[in-house]
C-alpha atoms as a PDB file:
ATOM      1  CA  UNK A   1       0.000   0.000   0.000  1.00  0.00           C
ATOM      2  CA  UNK A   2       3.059   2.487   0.574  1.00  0.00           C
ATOM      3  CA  UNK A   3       4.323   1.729  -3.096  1.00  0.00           C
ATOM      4  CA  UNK A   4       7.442  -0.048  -1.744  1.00  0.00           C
ATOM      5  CA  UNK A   5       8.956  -3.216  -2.410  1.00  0.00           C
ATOM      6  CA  UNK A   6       8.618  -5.790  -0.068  1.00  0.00           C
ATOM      7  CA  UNK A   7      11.961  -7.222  -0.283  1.00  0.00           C
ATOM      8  CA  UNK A   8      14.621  -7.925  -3.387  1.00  0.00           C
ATOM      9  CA  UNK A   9      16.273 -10.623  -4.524  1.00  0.00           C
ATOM     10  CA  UNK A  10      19.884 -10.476  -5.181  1.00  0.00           C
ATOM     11  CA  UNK A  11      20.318 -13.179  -8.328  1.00  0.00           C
ATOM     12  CA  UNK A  12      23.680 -15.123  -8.623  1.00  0.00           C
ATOM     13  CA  UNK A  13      22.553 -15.621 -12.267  1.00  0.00           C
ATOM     14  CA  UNK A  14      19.530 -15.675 -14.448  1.00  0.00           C
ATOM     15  CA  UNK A  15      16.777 -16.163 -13.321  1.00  0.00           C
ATOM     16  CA  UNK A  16      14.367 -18.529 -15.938  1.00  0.00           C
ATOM     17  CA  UNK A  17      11.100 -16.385 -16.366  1.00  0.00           C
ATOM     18  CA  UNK A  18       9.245 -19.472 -16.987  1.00  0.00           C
ATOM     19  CA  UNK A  19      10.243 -21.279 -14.433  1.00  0.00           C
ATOM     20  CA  UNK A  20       8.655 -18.806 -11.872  1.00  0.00           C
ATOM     21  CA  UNK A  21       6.104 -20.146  -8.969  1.00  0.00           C
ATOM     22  CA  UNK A  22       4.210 -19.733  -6.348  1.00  0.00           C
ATOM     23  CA  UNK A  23       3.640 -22.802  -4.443  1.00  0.00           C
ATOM     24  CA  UNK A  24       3.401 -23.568  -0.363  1.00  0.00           C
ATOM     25  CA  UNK A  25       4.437 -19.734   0.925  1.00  0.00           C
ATOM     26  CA  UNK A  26       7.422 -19.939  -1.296  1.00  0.00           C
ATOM     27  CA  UNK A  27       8.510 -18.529  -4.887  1.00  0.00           C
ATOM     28  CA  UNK A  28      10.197 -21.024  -6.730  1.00  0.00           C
ATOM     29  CA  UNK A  29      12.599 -20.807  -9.937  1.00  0.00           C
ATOM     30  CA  UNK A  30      15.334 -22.186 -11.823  1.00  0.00           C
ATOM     31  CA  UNK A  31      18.567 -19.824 -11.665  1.00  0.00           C
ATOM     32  CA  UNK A  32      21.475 -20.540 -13.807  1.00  0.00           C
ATOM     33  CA  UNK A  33      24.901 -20.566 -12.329  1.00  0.00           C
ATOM     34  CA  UNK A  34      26.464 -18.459 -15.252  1.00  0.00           C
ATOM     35  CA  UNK A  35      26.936 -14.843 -13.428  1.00  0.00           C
ATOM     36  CA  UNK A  36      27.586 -13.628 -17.444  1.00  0.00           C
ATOM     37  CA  UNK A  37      23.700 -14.316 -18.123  1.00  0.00           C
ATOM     38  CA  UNK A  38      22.897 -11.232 -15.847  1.00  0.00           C
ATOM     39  CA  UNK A  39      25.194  -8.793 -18.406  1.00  0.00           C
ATOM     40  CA  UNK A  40      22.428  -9.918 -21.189  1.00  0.00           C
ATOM     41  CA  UNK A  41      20.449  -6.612 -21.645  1.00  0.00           C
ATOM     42  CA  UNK A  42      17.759  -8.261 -24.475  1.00  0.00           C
ATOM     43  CA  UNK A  43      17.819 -11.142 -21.892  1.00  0.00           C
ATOM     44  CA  UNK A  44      16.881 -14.131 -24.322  1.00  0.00           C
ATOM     45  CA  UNK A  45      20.178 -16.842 -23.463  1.00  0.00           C
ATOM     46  CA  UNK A  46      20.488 -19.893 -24.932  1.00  0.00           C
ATOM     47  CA  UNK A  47      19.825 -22.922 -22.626  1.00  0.00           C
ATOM     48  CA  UNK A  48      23.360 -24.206 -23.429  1.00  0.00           C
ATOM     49  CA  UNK A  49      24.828 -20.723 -22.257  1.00  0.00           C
ATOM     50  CA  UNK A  50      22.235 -20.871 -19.058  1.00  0.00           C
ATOM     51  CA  UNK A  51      22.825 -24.216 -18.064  1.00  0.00           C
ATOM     52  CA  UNK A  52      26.698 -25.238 -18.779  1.00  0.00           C
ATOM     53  CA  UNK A  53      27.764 -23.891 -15.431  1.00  0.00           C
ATOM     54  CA  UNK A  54      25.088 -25.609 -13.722  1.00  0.00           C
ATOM     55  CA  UNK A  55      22.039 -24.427 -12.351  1.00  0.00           C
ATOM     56  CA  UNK A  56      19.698 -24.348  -8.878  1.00  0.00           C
ATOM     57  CA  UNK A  57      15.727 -24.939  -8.174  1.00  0.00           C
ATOM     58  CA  UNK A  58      15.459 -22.039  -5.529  1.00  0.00           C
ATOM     59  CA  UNK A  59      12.929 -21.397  -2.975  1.00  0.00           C
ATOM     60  CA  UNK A  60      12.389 -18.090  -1.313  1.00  0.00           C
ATOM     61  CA  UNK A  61      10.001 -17.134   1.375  1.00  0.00           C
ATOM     62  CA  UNK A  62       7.140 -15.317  -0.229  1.00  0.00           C
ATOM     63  CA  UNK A  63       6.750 -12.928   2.521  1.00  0.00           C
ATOM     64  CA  UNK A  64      10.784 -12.200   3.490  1.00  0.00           C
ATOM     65  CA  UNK A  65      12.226 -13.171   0.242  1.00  0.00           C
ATOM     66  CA  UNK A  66      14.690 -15.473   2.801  1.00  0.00           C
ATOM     67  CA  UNK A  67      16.375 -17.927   1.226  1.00  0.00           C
ATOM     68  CA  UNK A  68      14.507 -21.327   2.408  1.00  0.00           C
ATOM     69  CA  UNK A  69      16.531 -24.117  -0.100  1.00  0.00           C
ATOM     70  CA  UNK A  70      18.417 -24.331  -2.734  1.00  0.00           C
ATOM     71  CA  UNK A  71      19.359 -27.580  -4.853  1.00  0.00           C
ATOM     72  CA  UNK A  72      21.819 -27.941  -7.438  1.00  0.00           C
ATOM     73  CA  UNK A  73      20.639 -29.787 -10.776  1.00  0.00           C
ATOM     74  CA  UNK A  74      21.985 -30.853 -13.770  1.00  0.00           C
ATOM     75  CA  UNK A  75      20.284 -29.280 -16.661  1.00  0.00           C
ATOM     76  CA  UNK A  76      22.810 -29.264 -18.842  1.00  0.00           C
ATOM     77  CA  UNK A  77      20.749 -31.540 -21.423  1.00  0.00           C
ATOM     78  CA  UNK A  78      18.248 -28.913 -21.786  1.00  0.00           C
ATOM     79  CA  UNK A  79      18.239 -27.726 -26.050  1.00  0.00           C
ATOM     80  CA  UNK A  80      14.524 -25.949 -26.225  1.00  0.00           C
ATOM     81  CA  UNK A  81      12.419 -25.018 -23.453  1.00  0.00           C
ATOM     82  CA  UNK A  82      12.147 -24.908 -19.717  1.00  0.00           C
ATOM     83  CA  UNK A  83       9.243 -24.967 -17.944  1.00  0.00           C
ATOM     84  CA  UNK A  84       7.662 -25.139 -14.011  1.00  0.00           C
ATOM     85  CA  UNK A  85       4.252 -25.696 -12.351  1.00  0.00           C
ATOM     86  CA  UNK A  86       3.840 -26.485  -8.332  1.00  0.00           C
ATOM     87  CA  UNK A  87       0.749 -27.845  -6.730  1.00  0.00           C
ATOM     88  CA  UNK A  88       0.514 -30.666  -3.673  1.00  0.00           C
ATOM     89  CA  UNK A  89       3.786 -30.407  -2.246  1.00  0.00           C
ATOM     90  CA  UNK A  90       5.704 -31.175  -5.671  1.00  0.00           C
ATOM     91  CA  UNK A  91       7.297 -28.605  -7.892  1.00  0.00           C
ATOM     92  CA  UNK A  92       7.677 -29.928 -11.450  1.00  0.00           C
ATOM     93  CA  UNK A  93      10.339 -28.950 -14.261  1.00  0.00           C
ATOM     94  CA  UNK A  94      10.229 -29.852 -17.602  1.00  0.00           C
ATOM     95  CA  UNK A  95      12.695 -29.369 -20.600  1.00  0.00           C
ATOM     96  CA  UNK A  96      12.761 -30.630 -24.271  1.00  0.00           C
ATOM     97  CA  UNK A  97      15.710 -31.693 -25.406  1.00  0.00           C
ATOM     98  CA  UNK A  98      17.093 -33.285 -29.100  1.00  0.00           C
ATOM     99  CA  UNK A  99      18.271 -36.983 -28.707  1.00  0.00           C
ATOM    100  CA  UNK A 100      20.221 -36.498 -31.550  1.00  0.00           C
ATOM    101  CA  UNK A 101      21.116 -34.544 -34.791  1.00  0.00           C
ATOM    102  CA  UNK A 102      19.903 -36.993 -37.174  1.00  0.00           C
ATOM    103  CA  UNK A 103      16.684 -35.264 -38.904  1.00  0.00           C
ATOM    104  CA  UNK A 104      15.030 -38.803 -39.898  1.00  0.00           C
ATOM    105  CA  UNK A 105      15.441 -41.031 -36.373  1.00  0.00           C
ATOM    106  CA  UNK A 106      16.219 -38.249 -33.614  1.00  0.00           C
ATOM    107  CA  UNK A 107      13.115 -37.220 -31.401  1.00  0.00           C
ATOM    108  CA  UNK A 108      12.234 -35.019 -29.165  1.00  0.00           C
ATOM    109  CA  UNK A 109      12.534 -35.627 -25.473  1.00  0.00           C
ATOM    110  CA  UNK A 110      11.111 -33.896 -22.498  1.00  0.00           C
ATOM    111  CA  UNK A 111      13.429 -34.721 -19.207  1.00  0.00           C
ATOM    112  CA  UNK A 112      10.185 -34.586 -16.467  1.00  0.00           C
ATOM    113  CA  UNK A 113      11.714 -33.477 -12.734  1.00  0.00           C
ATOM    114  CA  UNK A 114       9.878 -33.631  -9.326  1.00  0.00           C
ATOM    115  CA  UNK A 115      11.011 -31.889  -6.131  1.00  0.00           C
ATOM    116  CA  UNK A 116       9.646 -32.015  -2.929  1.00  0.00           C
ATOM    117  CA  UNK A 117       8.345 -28.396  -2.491  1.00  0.00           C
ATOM    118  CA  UNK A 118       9.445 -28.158   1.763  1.00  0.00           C
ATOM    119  CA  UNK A 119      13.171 -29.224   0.655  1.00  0.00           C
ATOM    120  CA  UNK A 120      13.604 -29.319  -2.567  1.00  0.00           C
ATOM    121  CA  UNK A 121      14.973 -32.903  -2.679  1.00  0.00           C
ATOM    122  CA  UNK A 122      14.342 -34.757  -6.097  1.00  0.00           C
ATOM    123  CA  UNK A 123      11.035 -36.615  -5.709  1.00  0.00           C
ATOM    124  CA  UNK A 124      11.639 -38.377  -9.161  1.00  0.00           C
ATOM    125  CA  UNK A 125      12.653 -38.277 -12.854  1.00  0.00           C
ATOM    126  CA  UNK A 126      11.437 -39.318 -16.074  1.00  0.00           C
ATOM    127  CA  UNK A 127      12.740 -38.786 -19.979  1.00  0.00           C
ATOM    128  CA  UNK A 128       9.766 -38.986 -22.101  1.00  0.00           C
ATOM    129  CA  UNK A 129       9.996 -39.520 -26.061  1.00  0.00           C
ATOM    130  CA  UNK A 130       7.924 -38.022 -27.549  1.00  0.00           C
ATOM    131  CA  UNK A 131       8.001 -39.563 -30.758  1.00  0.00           C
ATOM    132  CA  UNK A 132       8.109 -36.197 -32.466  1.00  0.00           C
ATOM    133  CA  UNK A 133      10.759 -35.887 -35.205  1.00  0.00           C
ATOM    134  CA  UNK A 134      13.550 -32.924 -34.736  1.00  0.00           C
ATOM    135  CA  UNK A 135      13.649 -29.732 -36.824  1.00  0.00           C
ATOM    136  CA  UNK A 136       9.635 -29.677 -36.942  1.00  0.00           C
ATOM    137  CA  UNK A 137       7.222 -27.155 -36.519  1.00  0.00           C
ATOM    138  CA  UNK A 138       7.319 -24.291 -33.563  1.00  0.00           C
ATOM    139  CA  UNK A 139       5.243 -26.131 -31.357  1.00  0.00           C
ATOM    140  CA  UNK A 140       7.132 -29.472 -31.243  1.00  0.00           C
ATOM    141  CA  UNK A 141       8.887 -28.490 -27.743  1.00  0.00           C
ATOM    142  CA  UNK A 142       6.718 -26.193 -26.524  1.00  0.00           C
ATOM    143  CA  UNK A 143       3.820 -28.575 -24.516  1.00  0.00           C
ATOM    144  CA  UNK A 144       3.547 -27.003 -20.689  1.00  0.00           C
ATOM    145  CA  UNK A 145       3.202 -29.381 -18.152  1.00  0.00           C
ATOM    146  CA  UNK A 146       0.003 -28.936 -16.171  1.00  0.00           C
ATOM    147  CA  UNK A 147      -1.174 -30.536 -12.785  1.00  0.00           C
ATOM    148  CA  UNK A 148      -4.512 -31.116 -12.554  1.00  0.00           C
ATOM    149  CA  UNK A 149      -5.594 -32.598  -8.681  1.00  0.00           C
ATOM    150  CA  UNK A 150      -3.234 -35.563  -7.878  1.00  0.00           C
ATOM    151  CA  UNK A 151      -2.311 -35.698 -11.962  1.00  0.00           C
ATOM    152  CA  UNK A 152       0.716 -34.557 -13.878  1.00  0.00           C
ATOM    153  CA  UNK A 153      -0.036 -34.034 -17.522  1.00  0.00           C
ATOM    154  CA  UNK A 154       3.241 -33.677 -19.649  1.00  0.00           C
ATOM    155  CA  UNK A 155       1.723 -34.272 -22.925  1.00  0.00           C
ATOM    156  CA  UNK A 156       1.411 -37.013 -24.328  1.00  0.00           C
ATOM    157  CA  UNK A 157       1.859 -38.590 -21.382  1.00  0.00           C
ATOM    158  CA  UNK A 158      -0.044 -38.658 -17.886  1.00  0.00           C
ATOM    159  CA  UNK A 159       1.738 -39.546 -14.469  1.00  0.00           C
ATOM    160  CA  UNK A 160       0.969 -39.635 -10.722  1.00  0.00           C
ATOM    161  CA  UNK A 161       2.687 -36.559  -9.078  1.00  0.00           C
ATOM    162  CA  UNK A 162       3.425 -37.820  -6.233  1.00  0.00           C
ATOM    163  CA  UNK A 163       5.131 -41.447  -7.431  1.00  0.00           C
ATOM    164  CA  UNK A 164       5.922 -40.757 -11.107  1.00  0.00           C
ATOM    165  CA  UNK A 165       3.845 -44.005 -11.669  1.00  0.00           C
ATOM    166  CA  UNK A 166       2.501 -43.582 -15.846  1.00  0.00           C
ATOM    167  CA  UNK A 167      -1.242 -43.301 -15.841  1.00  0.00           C
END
């Protein structure tokens, strides 16, 4: 109501803008380890310059902006896209990826990560195909996982949130 900012948050690197949640009292997001991703004024990186230093899921307190967790993650795989959603204690991130170069048998893959939202400890892991040929149209790595009640949809593909069991 004063017009001030409730608190900052000092970034070690980028911060992915579509990665960004709001889940349990917490904001959640991927930051890359690659300090030189902050100097990009445009701001559009390349996954392979965002993630070949590494990168963190980070949780902040929504109210504070305190840091509550962070965990490293290899992300390095990442080609495309990079997406989060949170719901139920689980904070899901999803990238597409190329499993090869080779136009006529390479597909496209989403890796599927699954944190635990109170520590941010891997809950589970899954590489889906998704029998989509490289090089296609726009929307070829572009699905955004959704939750819907105890439900992860990653689409084609359905799974339990909570045990990464297929459905």
């Amino acid at each position: 109501k004063t017009g001030k900012t409730a608190w900052a948050y000092p970034a070690k690197g980028a911060v992915i803008n579509s990665t960004i949640m709001i889940a349990d009292g917490q904001v959640i997001f991927v930051e890359s380890h690659n300090p030189d991703t902050l100097a990009n004024r445009p701001g559009r990186v390349k996954p392979t310059e965002l993630f070949h230093y590494g990168a963190s899921v980070v949780a902040l307190d929504l109210q504070t902006g305190q840091e509550r967790w962070r965990t490293p993650r290899n992300l390095h795989d990442i080609q495309h896209n990079i997406f989060g959603c949170a719901a139920q204690g689980k904070i899901v991130v999803v990238g597409s990826r190329n499993n090869g170069s080779d136009r006529e048998h390479s597909r496209v893959h989403y890796d599927v990560h699954v944190f635990d939202s109170r520590t941010g400890e891997p809950a589970w892991f899954r590489s889906q195909n998704q029998q989509t040929k490289i090089d296609g149209d726009h929307g070829e790595q572009d699905h955004h996982p959704v939750i819907v009640g105890d439900r992860l949809y990653c689409e084609p593909y359905a799974y339990n949130l909570h045990t990464g069991k297929p459905l």
